[in-house]
N, C-alpha and C. Protein backbone atom coordinates (compact mmCIF):
# COMPACT_ATOMS: atom_id res chain seq x y z
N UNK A 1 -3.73 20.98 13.23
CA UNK A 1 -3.21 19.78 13.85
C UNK A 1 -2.17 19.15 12.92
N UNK A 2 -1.26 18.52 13.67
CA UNK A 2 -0.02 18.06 12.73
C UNK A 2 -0.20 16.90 12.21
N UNK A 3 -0.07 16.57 11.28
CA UNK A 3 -0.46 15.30 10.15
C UNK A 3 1.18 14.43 10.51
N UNK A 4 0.30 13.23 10.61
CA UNK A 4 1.12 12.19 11.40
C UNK A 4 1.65 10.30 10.06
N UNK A 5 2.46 10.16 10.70
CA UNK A 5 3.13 9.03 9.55
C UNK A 5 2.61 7.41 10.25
N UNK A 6 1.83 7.04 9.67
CA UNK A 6 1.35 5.39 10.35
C UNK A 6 2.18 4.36 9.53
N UNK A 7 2.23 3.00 10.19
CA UNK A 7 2.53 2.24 9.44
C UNK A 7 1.64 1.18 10.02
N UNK A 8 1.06 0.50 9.06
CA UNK A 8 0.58 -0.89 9.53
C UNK A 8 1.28 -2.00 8.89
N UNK A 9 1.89 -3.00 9.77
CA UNK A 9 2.77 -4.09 9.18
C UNK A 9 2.78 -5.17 9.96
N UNK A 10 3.49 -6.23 9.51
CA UNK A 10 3.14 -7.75 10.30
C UNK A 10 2.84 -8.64 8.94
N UNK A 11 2.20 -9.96 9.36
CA UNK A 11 2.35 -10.69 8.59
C UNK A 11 1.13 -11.28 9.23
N UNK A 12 0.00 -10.26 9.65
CA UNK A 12 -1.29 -11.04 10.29
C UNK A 12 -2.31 -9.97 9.30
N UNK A 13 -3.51 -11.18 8.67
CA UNK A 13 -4.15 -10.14 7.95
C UNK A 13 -5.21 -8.92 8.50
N UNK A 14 -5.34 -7.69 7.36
CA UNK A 14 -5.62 -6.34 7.67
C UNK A 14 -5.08 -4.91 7.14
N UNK A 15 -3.56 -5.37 7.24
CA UNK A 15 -3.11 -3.82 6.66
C UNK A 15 -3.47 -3.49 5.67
N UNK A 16 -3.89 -3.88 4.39
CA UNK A 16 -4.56 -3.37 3.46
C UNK A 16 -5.84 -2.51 3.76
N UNK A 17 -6.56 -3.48 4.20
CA UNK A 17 -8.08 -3.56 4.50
C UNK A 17 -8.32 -2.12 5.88
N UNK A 18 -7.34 -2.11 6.91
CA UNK A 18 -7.18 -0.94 7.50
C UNK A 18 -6.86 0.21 6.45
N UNK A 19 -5.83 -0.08 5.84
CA UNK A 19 -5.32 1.57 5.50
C UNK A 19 -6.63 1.74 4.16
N UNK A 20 -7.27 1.24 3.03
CA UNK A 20 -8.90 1.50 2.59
C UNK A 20 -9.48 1.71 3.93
N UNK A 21 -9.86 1.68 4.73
CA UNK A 21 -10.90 1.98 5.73
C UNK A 21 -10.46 3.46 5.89
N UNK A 22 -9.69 3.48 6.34
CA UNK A 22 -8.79 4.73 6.54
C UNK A 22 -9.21 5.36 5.14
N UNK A 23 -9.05 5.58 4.01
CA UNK A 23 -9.03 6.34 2.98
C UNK A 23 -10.85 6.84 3.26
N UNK A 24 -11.47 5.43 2.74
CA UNK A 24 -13.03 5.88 3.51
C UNK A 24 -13.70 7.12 3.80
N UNK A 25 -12.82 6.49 5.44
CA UNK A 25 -13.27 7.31 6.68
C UNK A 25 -12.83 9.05 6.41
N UNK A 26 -11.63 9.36 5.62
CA UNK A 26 -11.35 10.37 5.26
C UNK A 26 -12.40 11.24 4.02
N UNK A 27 -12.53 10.68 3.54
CA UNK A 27 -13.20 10.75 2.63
C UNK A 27 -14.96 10.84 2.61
N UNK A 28 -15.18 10.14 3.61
CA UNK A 28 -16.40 10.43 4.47
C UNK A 28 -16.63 11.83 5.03
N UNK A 29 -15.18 11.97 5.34
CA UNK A 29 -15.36 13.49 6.15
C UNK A 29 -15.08 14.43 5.37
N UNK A 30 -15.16 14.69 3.87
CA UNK A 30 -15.41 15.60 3.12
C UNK A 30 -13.69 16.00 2.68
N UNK A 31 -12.58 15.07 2.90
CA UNK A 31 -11.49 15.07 2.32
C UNK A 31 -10.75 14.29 1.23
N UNK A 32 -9.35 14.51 0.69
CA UNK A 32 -9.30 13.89 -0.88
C UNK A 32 -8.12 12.62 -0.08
N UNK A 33 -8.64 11.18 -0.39
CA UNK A 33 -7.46 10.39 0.05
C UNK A 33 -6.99 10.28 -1.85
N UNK A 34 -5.49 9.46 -1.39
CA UNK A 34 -4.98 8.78 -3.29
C UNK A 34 -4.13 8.01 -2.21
N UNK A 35 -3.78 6.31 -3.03
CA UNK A 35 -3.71 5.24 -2.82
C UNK A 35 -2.70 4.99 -4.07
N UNK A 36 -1.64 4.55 -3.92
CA UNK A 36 -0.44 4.28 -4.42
C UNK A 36 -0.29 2.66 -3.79
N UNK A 37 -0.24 1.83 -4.73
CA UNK A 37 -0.45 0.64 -4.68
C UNK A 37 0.84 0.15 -5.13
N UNK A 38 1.63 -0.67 -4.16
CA UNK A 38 2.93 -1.28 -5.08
C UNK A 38 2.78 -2.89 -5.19
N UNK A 39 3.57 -3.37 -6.12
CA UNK A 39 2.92 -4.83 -6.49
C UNK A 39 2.00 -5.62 -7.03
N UNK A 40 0.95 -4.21 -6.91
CA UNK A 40 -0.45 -5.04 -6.92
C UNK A 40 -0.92 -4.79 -8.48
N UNK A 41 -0.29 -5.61 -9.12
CA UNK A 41 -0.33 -4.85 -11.06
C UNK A 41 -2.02 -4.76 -11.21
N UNK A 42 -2.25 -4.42 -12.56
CA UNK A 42 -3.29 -4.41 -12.96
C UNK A 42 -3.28 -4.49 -14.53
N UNK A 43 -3.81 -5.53 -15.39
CA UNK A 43 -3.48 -5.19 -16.79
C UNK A 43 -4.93 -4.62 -17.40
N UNK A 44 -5.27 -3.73 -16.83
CA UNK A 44 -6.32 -2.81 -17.56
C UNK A 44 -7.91 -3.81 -18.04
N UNK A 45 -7.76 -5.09 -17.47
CA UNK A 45 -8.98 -5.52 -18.24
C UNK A 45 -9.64 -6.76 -16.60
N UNK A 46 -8.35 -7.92 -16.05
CA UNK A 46 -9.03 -8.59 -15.38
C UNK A 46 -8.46 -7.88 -13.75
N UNK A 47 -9.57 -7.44 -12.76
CA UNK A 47 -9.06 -7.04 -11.55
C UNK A 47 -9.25 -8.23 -10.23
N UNK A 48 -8.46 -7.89 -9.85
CA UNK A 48 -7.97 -9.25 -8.77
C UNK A 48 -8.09 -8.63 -7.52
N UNK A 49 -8.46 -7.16 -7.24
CA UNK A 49 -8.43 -7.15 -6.15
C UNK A 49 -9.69 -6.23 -5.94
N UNK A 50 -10.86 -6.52 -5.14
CA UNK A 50 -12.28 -6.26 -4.95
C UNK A 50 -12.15 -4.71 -5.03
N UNK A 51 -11.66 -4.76 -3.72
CA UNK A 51 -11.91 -2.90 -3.07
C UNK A 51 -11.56 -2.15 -4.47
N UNK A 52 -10.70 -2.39 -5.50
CA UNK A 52 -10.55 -1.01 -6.14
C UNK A 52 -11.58 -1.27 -7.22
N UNK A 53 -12.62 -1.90 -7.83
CA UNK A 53 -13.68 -1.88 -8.52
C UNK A 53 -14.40 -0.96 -7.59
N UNK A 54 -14.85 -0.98 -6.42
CA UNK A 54 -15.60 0.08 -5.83
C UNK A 54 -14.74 1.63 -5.27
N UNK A 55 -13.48 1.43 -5.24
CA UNK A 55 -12.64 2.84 -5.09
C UNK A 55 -12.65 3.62 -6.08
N UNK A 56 -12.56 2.99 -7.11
CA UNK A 56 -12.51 4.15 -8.71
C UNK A 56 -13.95 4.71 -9.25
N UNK A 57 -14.83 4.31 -7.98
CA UNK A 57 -16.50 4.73 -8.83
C UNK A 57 -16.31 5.97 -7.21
N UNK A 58 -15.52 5.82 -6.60
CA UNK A 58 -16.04 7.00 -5.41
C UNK A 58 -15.67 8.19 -5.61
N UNK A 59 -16.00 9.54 -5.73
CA UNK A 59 -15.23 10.78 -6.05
C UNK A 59 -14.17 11.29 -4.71
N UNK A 60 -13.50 12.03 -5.10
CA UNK A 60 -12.17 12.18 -3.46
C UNK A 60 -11.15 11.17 -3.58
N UNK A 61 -11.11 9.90 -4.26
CA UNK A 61 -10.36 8.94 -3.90
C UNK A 61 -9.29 8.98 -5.42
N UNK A 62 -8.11 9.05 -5.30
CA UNK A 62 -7.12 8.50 -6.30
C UNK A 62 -6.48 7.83 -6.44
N UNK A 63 -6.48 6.35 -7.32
CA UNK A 63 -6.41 5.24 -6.84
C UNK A 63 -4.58 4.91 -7.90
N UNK A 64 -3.46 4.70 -7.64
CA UNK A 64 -2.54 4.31 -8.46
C UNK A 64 -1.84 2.71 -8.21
N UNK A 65 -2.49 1.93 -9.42
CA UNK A 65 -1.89 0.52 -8.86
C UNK A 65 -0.85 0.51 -9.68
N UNK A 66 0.63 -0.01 -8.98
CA UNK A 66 1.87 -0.38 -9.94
C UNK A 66 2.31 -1.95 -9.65
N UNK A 67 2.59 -2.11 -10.61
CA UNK A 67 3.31 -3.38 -10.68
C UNK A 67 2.83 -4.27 -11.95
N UNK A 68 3.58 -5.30 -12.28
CA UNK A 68 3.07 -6.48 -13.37
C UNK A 68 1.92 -7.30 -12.30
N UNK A 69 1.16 -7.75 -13.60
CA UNK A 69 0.24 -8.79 -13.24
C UNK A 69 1.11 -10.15 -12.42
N UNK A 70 0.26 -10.80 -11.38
CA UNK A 70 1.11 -11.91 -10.72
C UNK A 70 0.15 -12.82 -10.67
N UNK A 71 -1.46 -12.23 -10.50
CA UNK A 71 -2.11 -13.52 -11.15
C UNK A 71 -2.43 -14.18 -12.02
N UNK A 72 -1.67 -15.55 -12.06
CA UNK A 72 -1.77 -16.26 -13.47
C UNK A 72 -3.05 -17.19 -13.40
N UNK A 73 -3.86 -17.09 -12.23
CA UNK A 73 -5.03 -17.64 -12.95
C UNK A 73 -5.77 -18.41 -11.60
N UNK A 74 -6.84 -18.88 -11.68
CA UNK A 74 -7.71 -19.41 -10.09
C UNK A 74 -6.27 -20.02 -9.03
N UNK A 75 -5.79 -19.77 -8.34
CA UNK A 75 -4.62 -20.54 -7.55
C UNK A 75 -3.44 -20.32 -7.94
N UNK A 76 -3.46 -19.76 -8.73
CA UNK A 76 -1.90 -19.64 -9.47
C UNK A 76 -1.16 -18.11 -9.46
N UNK A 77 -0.17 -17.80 -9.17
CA UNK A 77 0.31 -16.66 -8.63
C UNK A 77 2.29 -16.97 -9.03
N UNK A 78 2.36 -15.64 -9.53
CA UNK A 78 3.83 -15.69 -9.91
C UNK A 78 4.32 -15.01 -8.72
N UNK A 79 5.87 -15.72 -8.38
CA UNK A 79 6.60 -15.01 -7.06
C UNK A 79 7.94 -14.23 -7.66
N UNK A 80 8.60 -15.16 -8.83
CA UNK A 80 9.01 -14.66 -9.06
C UNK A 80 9.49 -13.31 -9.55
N UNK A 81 10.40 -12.42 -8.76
CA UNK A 81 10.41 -10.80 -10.02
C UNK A 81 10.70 -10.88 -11.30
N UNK A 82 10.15 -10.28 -12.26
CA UNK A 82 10.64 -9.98 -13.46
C UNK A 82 11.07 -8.60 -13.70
N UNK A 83 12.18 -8.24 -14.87
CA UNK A 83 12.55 -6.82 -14.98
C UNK A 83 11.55 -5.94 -14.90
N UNK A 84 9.94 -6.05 -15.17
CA UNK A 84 9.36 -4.95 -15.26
C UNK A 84 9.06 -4.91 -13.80
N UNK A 85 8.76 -5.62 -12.86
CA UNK A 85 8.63 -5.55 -11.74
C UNK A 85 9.11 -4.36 -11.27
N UNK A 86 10.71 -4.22 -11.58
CA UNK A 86 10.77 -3.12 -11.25
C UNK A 86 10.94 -2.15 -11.65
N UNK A 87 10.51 -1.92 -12.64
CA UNK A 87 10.34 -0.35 -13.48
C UNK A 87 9.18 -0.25 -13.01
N UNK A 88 8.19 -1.28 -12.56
CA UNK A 88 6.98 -0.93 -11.83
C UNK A 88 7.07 -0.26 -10.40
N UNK A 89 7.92 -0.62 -9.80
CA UNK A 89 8.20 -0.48 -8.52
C UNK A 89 8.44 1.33 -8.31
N UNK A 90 9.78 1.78 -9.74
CA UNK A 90 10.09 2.59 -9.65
C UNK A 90 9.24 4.16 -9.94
N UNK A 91 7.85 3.06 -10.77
CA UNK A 91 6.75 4.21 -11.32
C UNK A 91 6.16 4.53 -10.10
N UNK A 92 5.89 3.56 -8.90
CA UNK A 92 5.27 3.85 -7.87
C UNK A 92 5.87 4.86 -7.00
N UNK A 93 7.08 4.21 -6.67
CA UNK A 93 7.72 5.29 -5.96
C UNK A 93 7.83 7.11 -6.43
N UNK A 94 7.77 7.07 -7.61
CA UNK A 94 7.77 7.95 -8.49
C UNK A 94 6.58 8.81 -8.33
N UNK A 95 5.58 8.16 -8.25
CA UNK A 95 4.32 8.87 -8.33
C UNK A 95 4.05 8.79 -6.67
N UNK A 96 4.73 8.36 -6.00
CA UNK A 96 4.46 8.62 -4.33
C UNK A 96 4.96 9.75 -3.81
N UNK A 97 6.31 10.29 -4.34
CA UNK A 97 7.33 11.22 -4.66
C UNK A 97 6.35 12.46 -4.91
N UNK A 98 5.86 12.76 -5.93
CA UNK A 98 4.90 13.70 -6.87
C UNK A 98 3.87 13.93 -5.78
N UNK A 99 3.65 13.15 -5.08
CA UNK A 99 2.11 13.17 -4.00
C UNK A 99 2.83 13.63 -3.08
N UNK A 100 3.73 13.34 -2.48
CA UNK A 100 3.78 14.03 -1.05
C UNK A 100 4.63 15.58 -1.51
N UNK A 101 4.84 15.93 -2.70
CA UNK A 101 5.87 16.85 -3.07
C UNK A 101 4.67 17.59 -3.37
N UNK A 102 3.57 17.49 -4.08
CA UNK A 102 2.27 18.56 -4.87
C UNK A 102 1.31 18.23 -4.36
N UNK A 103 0.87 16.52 -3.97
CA UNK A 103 -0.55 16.29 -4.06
C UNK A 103 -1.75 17.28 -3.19
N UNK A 104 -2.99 17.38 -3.53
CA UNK A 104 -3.85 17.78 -2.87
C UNK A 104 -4.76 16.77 -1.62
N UNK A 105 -4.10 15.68 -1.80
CA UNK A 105 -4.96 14.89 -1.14
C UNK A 105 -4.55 15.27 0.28
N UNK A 106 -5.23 14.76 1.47
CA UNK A 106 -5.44 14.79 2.94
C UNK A 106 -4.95 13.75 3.45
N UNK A 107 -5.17 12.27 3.08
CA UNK A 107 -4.15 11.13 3.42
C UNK A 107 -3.82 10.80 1.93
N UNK A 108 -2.82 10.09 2.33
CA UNK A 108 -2.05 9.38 1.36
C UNK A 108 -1.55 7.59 1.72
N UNK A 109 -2.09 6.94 1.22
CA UNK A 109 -1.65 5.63 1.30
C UNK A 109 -0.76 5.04 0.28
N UNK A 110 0.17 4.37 0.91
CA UNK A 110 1.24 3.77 0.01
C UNK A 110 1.27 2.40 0.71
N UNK A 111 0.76 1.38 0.03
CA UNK A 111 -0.05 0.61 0.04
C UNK A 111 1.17 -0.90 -0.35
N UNK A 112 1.33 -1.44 0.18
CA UNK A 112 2.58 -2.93 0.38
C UNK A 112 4.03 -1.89 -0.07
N UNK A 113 3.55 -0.90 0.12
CA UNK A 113 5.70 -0.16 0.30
C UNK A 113 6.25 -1.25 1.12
N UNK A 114 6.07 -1.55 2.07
CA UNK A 114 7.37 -2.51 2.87
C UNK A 114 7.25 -3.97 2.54
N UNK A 115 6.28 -4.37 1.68
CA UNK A 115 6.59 -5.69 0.89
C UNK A 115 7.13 -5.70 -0.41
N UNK A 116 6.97 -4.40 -1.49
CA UNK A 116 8.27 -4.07 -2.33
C UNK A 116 9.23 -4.09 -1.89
N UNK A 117 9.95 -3.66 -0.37
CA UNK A 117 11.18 -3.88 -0.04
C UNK A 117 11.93 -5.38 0.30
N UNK A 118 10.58 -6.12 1.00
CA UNK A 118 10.37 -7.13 1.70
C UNK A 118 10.88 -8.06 0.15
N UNK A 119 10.50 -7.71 -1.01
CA UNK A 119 10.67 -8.65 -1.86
C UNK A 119 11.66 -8.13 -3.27
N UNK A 120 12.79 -6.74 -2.46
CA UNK A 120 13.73 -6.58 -3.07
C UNK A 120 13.20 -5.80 -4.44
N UNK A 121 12.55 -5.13 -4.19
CA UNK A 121 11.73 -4.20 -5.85
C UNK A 121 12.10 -2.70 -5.62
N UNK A 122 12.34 -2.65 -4.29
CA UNK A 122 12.91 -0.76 -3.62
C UNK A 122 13.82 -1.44 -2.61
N UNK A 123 14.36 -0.26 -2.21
CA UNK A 123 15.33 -0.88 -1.18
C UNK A 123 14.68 0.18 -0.12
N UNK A 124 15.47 0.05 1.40
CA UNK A 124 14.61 0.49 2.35
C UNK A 124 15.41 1.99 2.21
N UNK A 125 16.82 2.39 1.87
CA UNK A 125 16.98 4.05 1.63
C UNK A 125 15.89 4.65 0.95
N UNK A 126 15.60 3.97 -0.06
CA UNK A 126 14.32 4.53 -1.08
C UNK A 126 13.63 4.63 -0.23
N UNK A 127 12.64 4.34 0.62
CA UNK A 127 11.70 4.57 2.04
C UNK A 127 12.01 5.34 2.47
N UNK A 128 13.21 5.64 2.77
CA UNK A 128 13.89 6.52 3.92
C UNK A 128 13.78 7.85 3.24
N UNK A 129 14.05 7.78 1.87
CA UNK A 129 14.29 8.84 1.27
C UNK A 129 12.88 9.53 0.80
N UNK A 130 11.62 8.72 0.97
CA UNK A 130 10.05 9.11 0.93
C UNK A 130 9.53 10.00 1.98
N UNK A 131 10.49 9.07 3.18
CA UNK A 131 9.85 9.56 4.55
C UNK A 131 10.61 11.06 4.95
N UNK A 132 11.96 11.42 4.46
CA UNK A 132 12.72 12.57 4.65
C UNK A 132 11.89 13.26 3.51
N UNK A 133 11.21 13.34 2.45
CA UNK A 133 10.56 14.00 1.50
C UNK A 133 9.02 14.68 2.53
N UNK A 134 8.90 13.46 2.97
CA UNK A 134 7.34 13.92 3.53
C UNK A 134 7.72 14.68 5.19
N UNK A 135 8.80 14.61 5.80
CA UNK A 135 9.42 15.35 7.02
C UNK A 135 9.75 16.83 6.57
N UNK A 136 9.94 16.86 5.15
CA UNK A 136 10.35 18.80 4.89
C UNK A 136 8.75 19.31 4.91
N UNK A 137 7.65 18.63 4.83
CA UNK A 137 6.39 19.50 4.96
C UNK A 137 5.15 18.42 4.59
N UNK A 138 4.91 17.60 5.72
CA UNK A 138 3.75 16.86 6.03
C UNK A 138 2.29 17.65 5.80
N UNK A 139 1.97 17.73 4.33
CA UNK A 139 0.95 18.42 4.04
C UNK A 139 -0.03 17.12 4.30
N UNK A 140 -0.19 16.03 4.43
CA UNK A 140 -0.82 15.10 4.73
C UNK A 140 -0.80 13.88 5.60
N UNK A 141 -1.87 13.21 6.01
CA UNK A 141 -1.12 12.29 7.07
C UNK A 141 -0.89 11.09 5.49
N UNK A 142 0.16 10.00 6.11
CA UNK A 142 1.12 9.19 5.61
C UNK A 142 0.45 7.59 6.04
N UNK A 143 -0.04 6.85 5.17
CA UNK A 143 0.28 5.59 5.84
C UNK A 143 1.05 4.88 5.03
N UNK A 144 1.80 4.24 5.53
CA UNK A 144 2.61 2.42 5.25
C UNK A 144 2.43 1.32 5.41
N UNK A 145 1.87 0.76 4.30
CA UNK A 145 1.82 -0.65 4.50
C UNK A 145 2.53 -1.94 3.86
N UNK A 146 3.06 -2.89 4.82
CA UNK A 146 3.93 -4.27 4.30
C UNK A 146 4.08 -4.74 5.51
N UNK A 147 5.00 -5.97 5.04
CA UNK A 147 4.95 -7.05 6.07
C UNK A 147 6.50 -6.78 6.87
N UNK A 148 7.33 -5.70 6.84
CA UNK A 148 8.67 -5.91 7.61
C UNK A 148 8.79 -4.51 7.99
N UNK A 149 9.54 -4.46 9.01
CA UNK A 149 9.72 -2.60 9.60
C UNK A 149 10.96 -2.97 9.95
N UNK A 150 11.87 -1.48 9.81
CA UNK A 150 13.18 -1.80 10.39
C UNK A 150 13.32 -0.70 11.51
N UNK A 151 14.13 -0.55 12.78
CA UNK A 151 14.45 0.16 13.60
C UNK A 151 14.45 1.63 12.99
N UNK A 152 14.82 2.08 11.98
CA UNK A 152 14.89 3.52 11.51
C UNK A 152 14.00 3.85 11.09
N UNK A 153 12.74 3.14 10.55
CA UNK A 153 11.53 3.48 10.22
C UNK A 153 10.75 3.58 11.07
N UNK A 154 10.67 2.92 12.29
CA UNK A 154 9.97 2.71 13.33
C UNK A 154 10.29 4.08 13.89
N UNK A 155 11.40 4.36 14.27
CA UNK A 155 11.22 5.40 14.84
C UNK A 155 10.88 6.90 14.59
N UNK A 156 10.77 7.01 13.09
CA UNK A 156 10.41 8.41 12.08
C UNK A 156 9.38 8.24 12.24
N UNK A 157 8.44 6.85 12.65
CA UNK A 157 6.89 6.82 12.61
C UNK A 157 6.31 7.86 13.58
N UNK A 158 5.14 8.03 13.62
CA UNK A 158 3.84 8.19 15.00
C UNK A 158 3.03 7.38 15.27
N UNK A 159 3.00 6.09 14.53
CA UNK A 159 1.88 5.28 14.98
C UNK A 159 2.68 4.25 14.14
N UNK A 160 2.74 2.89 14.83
CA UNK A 160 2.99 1.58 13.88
C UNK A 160 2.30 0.23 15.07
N UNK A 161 1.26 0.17 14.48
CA UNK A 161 0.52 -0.97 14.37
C UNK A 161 1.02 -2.06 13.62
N UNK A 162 0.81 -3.42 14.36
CA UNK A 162 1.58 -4.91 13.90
C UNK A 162 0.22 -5.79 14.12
N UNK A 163 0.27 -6.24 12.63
CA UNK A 163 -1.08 -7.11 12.52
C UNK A 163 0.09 -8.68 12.52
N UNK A 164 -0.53 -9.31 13.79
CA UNK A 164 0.37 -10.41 13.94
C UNK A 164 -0.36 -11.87 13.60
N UNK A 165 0.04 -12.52 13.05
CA UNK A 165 -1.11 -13.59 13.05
C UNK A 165 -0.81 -14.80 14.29
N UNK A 166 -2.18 -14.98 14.55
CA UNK A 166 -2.16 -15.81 15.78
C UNK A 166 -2.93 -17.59 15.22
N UNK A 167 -3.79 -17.28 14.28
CA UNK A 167 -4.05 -18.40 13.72
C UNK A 167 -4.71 -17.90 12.20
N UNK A 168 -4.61 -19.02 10.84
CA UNK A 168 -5.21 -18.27 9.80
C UNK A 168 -5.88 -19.86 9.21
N UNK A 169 -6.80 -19.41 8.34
CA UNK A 169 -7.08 -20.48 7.68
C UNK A 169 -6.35 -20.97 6.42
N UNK A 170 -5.69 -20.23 6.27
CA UNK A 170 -4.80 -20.65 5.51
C UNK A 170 -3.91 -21.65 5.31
N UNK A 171 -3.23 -22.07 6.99
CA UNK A 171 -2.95 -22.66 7.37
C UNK A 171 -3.51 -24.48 7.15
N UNK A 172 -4.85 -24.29 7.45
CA UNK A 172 -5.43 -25.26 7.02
C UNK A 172 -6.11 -25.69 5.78
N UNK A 173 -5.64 -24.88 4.89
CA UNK A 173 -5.65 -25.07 3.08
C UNK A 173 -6.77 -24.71 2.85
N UNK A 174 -7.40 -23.48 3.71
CA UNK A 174 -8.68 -23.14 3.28
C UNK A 174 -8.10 -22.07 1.95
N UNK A 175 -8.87 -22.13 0.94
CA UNK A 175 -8.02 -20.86 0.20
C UNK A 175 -8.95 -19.46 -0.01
N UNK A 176 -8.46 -18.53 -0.53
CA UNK A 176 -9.16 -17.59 -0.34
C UNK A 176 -10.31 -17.05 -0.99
N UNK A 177 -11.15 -16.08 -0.37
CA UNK A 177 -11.99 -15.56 -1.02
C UNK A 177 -12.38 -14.24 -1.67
N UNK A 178 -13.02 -14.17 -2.59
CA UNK A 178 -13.06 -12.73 -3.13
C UNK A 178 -14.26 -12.08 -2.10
N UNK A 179 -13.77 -11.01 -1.89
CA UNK A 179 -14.32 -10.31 -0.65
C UNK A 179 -13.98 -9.94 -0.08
N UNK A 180 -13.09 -11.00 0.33
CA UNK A 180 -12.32 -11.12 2.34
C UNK A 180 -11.09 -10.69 2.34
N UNK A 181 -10.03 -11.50 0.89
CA UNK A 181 -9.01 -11.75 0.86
C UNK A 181 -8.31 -11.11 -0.34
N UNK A 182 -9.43 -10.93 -1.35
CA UNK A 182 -9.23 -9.94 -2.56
C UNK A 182 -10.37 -9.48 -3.34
């Protein structure tokens, strides 16, 4: 069966939390997912984001987070880019490159790709140029996740799901929780 390219995107929450389910569910079924994470830094000691404390204890799963740290602390979050941002950006892409070119895995998640673009860290040829990498020989299915899609991506897809938000608590200054939200 032919291994197919998803994207989940929008600006309603889930696409994360789908495309881990997705790795899972693969992985459940006796196959290797790896998870290429952009943005989401990690400085080797405090983790900010739940799911990968329990992804790196599961066997099958290969987990790559890139980017600088952005949490500065309970509520506090840097927006700004800094230069390493994107030498981070470029390690990801780099090692997304290497996966769809060698990897052994069965899915592959690349995990806020369209919010690195969304926030100017890759540009969308760089995408384009992932998705023409993984079109010479789809040894795996593909997901994408971020908050923006453009007409040329949409249409190289097979599946693009839009998590839209209709109401959030956020909205009403509820703030978030570890669990739900990270």
């Amino acid at each position: 069966m032919e291994n197919r390219l998803h994207i989940y995107y929008g600006y309603g929450k889930g696409k994360t939390t789908s495309a881990m389910g997705l790795a899972l569910r693969a992985v459940g079924a006796g196959q290797k997912a790896a998870i290429v994470q952009f943005d989401k830094g990690y400085d080797g000691v405090n983790e900010h984001y739940s799911e990968r404390k329990i992804l790196r204890t599961l066997p099958n799963i290969s987990l790559f987070p890139f980017g600088k740290e952005r949490v500065l602390g309970p509520g506090a979050f840097r927006f700004k880019n800094e230069p390493g941002d994107f030498e981070e950006a470029q390690k990801g892409l780099a090692k997304a490159k290497e996966l769809l070119a060698s990897g052994d895995q069965s899915l592959l998640v690349l995990d806020e790709l369209l919010a690195a673009v969304m926030c100017k860290l890759i540009t969308q040829e760089e995408v384009m140029g992932l998705i023409s990498l993984y079109n010479e020989n789809r040894r795996c299915e593909l997901v994408i996740t971020g908050h923006q899609v453009w007409p040329e991506l949409v249409e190289k897809a097979d599946l693009v799901t839009e998590m839209r938000k209709e109401k959030h608590y956020f909205d009403r200054k509820m703030g978030s929780k570890e669990g739900i939200e990270f």
